[in-house]
Protein backbone atom coordinates (compact mmCIF):
# COMPACT_ATOMS: atom_id res chain seq x y z
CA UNK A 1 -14.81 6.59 15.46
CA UNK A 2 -14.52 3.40 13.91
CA UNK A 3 -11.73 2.16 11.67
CA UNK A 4 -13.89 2.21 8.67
CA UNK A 5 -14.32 5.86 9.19
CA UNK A 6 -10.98 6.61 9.55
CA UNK A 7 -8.14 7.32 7.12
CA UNK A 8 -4.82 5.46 7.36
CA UNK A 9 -1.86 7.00 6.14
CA UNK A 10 2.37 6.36 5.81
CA UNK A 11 4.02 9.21 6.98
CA UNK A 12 7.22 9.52 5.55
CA UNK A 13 10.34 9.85 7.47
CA UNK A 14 13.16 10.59 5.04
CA UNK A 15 11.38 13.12 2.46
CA UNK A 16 9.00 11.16 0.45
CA UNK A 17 5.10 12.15 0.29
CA UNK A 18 3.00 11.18 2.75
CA UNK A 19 0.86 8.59 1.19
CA UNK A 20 -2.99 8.57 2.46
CA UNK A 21 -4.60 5.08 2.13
CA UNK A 22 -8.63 5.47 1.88
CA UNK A 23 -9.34 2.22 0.61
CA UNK A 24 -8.78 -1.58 0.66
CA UNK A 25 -5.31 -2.08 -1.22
CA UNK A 26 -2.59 -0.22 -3.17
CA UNK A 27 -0.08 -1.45 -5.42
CA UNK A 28 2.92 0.71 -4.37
CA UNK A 29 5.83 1.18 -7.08
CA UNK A 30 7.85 3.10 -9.21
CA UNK A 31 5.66 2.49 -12.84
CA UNK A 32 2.91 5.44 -13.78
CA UNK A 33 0.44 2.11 -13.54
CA UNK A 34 0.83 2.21 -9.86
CA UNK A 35 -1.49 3.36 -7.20
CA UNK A 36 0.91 4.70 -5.99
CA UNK A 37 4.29 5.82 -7.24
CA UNK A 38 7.18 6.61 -4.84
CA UNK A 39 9.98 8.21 -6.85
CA UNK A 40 13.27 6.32 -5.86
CA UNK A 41 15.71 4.34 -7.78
CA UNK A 42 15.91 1.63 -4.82
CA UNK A 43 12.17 0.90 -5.56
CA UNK A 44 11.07 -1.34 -8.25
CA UNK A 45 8.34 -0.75 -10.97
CA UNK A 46 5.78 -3.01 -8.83
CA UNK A 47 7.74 -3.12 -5.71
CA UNK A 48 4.59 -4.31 -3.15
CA UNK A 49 0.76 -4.34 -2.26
CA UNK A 50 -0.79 -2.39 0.69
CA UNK A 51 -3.87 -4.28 2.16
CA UNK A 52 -5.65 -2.04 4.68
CA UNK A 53 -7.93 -4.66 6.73
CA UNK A 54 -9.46 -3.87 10.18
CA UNK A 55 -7.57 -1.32 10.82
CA UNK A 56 -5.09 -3.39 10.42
CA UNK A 57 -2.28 -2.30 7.81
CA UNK A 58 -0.68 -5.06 5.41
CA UNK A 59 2.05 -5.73 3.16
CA UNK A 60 3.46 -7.63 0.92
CA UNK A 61 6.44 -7.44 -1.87
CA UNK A 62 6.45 -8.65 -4.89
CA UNK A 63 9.58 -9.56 -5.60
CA UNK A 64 11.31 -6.44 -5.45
CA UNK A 65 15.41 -6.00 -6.20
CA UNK A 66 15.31 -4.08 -2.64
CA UNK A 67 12.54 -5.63 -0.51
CA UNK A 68 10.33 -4.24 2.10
CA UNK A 69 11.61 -4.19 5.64
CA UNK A 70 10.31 -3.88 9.30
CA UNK A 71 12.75 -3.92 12.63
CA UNK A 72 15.71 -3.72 9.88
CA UNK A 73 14.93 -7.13 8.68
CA UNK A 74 13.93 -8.24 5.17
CA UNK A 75 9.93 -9.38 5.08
CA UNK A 76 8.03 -10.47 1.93
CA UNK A 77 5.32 -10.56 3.86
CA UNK A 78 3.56 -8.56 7.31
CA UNK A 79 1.69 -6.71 9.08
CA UNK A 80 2.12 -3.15 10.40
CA UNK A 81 0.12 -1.45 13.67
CA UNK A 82 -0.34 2.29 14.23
CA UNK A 83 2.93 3.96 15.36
CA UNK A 84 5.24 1.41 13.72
CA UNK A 85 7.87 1.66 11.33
CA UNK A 86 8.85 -0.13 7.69
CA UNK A 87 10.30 0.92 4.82
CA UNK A 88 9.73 0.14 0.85
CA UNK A 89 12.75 -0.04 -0.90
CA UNK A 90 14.39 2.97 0.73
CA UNK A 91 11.38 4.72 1.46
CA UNK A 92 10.88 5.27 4.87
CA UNK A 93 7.28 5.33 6.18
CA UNK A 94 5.28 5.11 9.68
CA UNK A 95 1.74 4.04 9.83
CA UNK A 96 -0.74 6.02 11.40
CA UNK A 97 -4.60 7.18 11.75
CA UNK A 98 -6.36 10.44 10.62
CA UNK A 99 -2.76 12.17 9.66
CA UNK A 100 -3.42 15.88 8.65
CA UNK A 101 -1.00 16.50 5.72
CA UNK A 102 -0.76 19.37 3.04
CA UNK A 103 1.47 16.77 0.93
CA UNK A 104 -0.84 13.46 0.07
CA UNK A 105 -0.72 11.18 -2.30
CA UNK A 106 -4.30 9.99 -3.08
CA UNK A 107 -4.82 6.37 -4.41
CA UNK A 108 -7.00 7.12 -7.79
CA UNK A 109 -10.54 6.58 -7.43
CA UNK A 110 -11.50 2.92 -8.03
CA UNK A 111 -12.88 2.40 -11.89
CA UNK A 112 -15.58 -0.04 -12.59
CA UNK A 113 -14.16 -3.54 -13.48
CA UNK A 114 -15.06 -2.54 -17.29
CA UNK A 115 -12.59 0.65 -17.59
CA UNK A 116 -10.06 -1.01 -15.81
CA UNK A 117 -6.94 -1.44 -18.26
CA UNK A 118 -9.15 0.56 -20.75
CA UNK A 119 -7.55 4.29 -19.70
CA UNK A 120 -4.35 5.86 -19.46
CA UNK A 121 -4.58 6.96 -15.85
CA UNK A 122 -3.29 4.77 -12.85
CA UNK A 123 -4.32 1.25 -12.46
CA UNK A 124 -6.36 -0.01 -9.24
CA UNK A 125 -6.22 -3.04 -7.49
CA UNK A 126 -9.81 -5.34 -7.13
CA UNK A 127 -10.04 -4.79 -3.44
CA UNK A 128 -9.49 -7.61 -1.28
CA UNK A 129 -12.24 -8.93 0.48
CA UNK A 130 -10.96 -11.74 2.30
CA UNK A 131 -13.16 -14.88 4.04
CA UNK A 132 -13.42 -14.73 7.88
CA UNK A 133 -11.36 -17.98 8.22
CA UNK A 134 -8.72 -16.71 5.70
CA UNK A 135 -5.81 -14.47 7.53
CA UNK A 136 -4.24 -13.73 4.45
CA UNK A 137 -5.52 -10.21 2.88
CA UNK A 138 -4.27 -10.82 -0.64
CA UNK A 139 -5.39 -14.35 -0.64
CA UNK A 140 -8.55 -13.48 -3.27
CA UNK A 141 -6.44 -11.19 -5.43
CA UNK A 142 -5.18 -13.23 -8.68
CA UNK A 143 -2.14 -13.55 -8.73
CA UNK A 144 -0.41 -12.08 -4.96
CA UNK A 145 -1.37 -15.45 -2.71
């Protein structure tokens, strides 16, 4: 099964949803406008971005009050492999593949680009679609490289 096929998803560790990432990248916060909203006080309105790249998991924060951390260290910035551990804000999550789950959070469907900002539902993300020469994941997103 290739990654493509696959669905990734953060499993959480200290009572939040599991949150089931199906496509490209998620911005990951506390606002309604989010991809997806994790309901803590310790997480800011647009605490980070999720980039899911060749199987690869992504992220970075965006300036958050409380950060994003892996290993118990502060990151604005990394990557996360299956089985590991990082936590957003105070949300506690590990990242794995094909995670069956009665409680998911699903990113909403992406919108074409004109009914984005046009509706009252969550807001998506353009997906990422970085060069081959380019490591960074967010680098053709305005405004997160």
């Amino acid at each position: 099964m290739s990654a493509d096929s696959r669905t990734a998803a953060l499993v959480s560790s200290n009572g939040h949803p599991t949150i089931k990432i199906d496509h490209g990248m998620l911005l990951v916060g506390r606002s309604s406008e989010c991809d997806v909203v994790v309901d803590s006080k310790k997480v800011s309105r647009r605490h980070c971005c999720l980039a899911l790249v060749k199987g690869q998991l992504f992220v970075r924060d965006l300036g958050s009050t409380n950060g994003c951390w892996k290993n118990g260290e502060r990151h604005d910035d990394f990557a996360v492999n299956e089985g590991q551990s990082f936590a957003i804000g105070d949300a506690e999550f590990c990242f794995q593949w094909d995670h069956p789950s009665d409680q998911i959070i699903l990113p909403s469907p992406k919108k074409s680009e004109s009914n984005l900002g046009h509706s009252n539902g969550p807001k998506t993300m353009p997906e990422s679609r970085p060069s081959p020469e380019s490591s960074d994941p967010f680098l053709h997103v305005a405004g997160l490289a």
